[in-house]
Protein backbone atom coordinates (compact mmCIF):
# COMPACT_ATOMS: atom_id res chain seq x y z
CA UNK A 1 -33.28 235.09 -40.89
CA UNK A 2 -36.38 232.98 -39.79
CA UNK A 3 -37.30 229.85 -41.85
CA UNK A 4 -40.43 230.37 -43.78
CA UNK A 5 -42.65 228.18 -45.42
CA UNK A 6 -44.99 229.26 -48.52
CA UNK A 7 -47.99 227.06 -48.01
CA UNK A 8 -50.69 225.43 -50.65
CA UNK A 9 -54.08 225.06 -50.81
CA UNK A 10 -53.72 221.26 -52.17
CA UNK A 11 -55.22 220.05 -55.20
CA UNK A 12 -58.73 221.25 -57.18
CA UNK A 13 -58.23 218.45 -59.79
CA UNK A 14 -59.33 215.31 -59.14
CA UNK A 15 -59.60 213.55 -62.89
CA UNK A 16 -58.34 210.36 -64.03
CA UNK A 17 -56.56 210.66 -67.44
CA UNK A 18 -58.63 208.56 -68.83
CA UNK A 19 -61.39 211.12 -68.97
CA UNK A 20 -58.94 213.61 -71.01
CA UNK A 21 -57.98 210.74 -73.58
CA UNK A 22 -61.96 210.01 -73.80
CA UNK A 23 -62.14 213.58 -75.06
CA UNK A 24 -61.70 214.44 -78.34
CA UNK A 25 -61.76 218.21 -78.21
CA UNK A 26 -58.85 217.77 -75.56
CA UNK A 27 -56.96 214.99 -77.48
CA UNK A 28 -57.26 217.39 -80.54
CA UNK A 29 -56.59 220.44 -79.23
CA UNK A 30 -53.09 219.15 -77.40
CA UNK A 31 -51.98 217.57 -81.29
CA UNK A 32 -53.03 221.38 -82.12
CA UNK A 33 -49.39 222.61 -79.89
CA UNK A 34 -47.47 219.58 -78.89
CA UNK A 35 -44.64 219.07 -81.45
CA UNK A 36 -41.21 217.18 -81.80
CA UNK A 37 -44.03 214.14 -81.06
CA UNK A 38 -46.43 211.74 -82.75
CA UNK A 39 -49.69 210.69 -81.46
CA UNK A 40 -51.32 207.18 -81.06
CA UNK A 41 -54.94 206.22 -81.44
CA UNK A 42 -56.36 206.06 -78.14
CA UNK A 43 -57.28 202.70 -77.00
CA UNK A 44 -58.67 200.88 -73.86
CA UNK A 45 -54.93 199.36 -73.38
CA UNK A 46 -53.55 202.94 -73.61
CA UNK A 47 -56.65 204.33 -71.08
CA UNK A 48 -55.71 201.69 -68.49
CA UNK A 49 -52.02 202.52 -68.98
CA UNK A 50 -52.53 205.86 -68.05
CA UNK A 51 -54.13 205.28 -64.98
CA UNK A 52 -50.90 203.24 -63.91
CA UNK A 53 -48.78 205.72 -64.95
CA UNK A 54 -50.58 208.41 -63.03
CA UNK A 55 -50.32 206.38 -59.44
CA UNK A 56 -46.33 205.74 -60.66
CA UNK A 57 -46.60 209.90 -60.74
CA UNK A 58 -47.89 210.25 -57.39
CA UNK A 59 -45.74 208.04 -56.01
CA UNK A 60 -42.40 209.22 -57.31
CA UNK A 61 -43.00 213.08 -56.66
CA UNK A 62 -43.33 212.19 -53.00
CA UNK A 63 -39.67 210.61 -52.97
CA UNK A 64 -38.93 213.39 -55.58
CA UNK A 65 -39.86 215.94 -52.90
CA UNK A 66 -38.34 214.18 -49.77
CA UNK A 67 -35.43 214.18 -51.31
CA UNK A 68 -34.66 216.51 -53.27
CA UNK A 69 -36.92 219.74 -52.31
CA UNK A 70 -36.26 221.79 -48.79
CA UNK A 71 -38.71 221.34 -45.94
CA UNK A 72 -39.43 225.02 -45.83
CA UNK A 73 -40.88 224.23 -49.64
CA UNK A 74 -42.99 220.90 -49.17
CA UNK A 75 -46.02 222.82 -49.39
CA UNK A 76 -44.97 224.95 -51.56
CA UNK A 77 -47.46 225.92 -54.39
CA UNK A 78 -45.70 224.82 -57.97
CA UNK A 79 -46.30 221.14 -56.00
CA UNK A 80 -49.87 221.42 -56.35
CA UNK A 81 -50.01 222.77 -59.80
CA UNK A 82 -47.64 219.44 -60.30
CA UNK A 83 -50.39 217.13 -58.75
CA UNK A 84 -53.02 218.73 -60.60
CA UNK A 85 -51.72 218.02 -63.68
CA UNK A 86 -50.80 214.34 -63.05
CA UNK A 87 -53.89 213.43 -65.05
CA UNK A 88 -53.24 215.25 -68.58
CA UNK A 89 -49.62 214.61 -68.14
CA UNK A 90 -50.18 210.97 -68.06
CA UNK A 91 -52.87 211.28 -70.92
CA UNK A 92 -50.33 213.25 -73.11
CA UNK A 93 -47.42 211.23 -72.13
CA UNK A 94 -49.14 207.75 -73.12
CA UNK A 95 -50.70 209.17 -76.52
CA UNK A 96 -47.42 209.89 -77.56
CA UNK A 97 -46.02 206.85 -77.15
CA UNK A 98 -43.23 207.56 -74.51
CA UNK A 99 -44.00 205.13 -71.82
CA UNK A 100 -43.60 201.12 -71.39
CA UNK A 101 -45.94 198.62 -71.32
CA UNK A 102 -46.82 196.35 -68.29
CA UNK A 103 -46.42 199.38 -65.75
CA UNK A 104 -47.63 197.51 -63.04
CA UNK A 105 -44.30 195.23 -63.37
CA UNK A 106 -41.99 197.81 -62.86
CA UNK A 107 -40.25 199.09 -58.97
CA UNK A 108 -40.22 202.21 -57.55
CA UNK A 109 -36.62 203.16 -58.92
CA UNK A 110 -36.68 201.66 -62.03
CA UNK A 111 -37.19 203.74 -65.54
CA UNK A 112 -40.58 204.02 -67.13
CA UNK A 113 -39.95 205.34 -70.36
CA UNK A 114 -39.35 203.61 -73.61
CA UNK A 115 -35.77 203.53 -74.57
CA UNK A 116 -34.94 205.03 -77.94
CA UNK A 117 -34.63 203.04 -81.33
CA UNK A 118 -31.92 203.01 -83.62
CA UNK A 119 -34.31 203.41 -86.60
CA UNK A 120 -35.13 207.17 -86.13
CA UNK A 121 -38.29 206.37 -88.51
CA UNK A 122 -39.65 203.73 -86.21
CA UNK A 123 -38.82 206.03 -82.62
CA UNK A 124 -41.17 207.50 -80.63
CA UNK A 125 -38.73 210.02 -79.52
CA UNK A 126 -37.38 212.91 -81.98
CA UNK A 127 -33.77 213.53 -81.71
CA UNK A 128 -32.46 217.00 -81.43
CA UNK A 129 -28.90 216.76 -81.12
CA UNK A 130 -26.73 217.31 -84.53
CA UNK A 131 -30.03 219.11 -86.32
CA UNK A 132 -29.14 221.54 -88.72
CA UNK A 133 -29.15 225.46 -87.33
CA UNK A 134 -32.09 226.37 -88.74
CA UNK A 135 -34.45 222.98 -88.18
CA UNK A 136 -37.74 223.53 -86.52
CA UNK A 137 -37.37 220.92 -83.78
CA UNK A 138 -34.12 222.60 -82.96
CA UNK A 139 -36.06 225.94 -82.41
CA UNK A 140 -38.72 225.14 -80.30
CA UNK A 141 -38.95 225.16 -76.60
CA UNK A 142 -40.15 223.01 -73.71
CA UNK A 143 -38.48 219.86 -72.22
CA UNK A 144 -35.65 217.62 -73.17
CA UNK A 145 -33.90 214.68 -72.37
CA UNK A 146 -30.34 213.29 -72.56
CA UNK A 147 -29.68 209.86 -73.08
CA UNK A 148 -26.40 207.96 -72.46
CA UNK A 149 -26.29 206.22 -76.27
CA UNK A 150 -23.29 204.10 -74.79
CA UNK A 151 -24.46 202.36 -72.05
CA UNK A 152 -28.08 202.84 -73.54
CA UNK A 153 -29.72 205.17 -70.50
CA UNK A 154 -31.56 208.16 -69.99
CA UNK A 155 -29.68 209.88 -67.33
CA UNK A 156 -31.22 213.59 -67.29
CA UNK A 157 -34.47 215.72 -68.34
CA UNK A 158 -34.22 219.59 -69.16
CA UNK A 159 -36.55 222.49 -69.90
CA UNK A 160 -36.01 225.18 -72.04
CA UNK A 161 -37.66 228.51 -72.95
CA UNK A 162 -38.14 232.12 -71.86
CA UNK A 163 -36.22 234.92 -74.16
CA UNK A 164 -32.48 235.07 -76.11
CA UNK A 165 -31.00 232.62 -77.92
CA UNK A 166 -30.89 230.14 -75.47
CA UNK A 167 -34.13 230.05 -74.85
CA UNK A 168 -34.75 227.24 -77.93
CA UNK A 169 -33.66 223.70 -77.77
CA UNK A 170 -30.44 224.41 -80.48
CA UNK A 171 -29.45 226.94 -77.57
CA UNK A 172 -29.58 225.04 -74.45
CA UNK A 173 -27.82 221.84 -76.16
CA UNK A 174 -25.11 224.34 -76.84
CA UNK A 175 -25.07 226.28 -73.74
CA UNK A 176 -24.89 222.43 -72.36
CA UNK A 177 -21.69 221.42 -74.26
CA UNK A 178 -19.59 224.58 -73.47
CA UNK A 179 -20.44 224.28 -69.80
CA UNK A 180 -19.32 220.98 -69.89
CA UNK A 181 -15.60 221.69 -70.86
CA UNK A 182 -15.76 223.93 -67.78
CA UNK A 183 -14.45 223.05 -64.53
CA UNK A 184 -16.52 225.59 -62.29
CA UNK A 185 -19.38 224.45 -63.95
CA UNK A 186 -18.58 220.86 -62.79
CA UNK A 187 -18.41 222.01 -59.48
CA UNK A 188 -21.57 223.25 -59.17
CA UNK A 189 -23.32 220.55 -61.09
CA UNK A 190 -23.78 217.27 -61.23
CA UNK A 191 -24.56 217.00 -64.38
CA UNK A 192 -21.52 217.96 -65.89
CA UNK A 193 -19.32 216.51 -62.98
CA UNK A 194 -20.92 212.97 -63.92
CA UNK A 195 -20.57 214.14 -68.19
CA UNK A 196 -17.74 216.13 -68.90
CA UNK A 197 -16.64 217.00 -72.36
CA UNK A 198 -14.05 214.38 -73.68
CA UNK A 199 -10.38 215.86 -73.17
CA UNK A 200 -11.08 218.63 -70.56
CA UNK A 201 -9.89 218.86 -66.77
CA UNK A 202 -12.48 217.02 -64.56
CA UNK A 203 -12.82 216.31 -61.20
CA UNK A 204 -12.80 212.67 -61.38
CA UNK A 205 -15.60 209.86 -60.84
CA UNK A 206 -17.38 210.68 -63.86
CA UNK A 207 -19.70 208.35 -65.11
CA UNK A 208 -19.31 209.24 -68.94
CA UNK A 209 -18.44 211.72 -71.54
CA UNK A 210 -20.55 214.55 -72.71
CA UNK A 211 -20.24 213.27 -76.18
CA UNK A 212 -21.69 210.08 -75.70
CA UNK A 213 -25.00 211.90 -75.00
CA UNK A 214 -28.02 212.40 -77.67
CA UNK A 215 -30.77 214.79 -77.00
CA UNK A 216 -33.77 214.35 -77.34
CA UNK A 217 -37.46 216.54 -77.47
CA UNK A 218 -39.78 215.00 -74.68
CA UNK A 219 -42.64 217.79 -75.70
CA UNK A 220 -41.96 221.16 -77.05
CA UNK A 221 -44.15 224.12 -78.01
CA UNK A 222 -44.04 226.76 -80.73
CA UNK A 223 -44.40 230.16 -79.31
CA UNK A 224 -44.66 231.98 -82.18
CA UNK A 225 -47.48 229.71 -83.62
CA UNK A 226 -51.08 229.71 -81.05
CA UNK A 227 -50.39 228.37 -77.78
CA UNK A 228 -53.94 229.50 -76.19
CA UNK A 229 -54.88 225.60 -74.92
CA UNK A 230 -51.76 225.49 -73.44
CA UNK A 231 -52.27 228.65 -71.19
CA UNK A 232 -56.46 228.90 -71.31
CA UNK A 233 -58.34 228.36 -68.26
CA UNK A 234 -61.71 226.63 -67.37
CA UNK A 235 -62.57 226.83 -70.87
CA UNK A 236 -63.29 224.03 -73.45
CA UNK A 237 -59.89 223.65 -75.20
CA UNK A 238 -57.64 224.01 -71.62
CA UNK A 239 -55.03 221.35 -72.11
CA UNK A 240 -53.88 222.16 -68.18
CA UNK A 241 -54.79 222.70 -64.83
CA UNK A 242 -54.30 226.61 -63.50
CA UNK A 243 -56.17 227.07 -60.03
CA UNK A 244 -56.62 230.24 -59.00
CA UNK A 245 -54.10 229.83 -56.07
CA UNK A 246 -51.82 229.30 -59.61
CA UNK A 247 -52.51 232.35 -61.14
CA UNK A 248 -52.66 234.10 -58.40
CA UNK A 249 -49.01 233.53 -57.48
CA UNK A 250 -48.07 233.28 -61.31
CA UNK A 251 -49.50 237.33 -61.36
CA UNK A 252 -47.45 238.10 -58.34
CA UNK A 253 -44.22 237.92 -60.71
CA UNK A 254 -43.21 240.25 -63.15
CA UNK A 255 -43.36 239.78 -66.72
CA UNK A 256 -46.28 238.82 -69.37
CA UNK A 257 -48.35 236.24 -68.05
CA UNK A 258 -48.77 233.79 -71.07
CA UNK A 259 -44.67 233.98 -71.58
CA UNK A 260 -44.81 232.65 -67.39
CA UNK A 261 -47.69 230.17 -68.19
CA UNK A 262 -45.50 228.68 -70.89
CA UNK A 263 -42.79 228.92 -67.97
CA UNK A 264 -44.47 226.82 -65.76
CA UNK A 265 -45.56 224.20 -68.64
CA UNK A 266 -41.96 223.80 -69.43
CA UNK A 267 -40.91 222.93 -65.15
CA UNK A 268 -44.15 220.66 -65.27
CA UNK A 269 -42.90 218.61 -68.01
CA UNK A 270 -39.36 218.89 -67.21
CA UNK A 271 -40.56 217.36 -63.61
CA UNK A 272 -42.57 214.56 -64.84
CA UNK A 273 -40.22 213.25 -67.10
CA UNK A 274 -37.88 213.85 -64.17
CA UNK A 275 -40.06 211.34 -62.32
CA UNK A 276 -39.96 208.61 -64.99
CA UNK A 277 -36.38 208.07 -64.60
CA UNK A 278 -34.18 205.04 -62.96
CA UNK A 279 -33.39 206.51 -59.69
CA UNK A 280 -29.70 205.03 -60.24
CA UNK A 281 -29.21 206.82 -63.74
CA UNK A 282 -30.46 209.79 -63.41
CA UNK A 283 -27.77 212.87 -62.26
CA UNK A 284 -30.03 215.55 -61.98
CA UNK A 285 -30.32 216.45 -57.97
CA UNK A 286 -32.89 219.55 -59.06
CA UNK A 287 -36.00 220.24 -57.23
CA UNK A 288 -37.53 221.80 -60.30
CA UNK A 289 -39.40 224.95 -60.91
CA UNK A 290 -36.51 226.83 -59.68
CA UNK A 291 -37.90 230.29 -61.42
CA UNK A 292 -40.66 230.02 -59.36
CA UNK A 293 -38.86 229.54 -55.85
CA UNK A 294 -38.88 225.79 -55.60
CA UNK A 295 -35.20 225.71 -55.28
CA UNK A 296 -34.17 228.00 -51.87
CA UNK A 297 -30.39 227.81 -52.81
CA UNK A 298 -27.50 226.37 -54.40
């Protein structure tokens, strides 16, 4: 079979975030769907931040792709729906409080985002693993992150969502947990290889137990609840960026489009939380958006 390449049209956004956080309608239409988060005021400190964030974004997708994604996909178009989102993404991601200060001090590899605190009242982050069946964190959807509450790392993002009962964060953790007593899931992913559930058959080199890992909500969604902003385009309350190469491709795939919007805002978060990681901790070797062709094979 010949190699192929699907090609993009490159970027139609060219905002700084600081324009979104200088909005209010955006600001308050984003605290109208974001949830497992809280939201800080917006201040010149947390403008300027932003901007550094969003050249750390740009930056760390290019190694991201490099290394992880396959040349026939460097142009692919889920790249350019990635770029044109840097700027909300950093907005939303500073106004809730995930990132460090003093971004300008930190390298290329090293991890951007805030560690966790021990006082759950006083953390940025909401914790998801342990919740009770039925808590409203636990049945949400979007992206997640693991962190290594031993050695006191995040090592992995996640995104969740579609249909079934794994589609919600309560779901994934435990579609997470069996896979990692299982040894042919080890073999086909890192993750588990690297975190394998305490007491089971491994292959060796791990760098941890599964057990030693707390989940946690990076920015989920309600889908039952209005998610218009989150999917609306061009209008006044559009939280995101959807060219029309976007939609166009988006419409090429079956299913109902807002259910593939939401899709796509799950791989986009996912990805830039991806990005934020220490090179060095984190085991995910994904490309991301592998729904939408990103990924050519195992």
């Amino acid at each position: 079979m010949p190699a192929f390449t699907v090609t993009g049209v490159g970027q139609v956004n060219d905002k700084c975030p600081s324009e979104y956080l200088q909005n209010q309608t955006w600001v308050k239409s984003l605290a109208s769907v974001i949830k497992g988060v809280e939201f800080m005021s917006v201040e010149a400190d947390m403008m300027e931040k932003s901007k550094l964030l969003m050249s750390a974004l740009q930056q760390r997708l290019e190694f991201h792709v490099s290394g992880r994604v396959d040349k026939r996909r460097w142009y692919h178009w889920t790249l350019d729906f990635v770029r044109d989102n840097f700027a909300p993404m950093a907005a939303a991601m500073c106004l809730v409080g995930h990132i460090a200060d003093d971004l300008d001090t930190y390298a290329m590899y090293e991890r951007l985002l805030l560690l966790p605190k021990e006082d759950m009242l006083e953390d940025r982050f909401k914790i998801i693993s342990n919740l009770p069946s039925d808590h409203e964190l636990g049945q949400l959807e979007g992206c997640y992150l693991y962190f290594d509450a031993k050695k006191k790392k995040w090592i992995r993002s996640g995104k969740t969502g579609g249909d079934g009962t794994e589609a919600c964060f309560n779901g994934r953790g435990k579609k997470h947990a069996n896979n990692a007593t299982a040894l042919e899931q080890m073999k086909e992913h890192e993750f588990y290889r690297q975190y394998p559930s305490k007491g089971v058959e491994n292959l060796g080199g791990t760098g941890g137990v599964f057990q030693n890992l707390s989940m946690y909500c990076g920015m989920a969604f309600d889908k039952k609840k209005d998610v218009k902003p989150l999917c609306s385009n061009g209008s006044d309350d559009s939280l995101f960026v959807w060219s029309k190469q976007n939609i166009a491709e988006l419409a090429k795939k079956d299913g109902d489009m807002k259910r593939k919007q939401l899709n796509a805002i799950s791989y986009l978060w996912e990805l830039c939380y991806d990005l934020l990681l220490a090179t060095g901790e984190n085991v995910s070797v994904s490309p991301g958006f592998e729904a939408f062709g990103l990924r050519v094979n195992r």
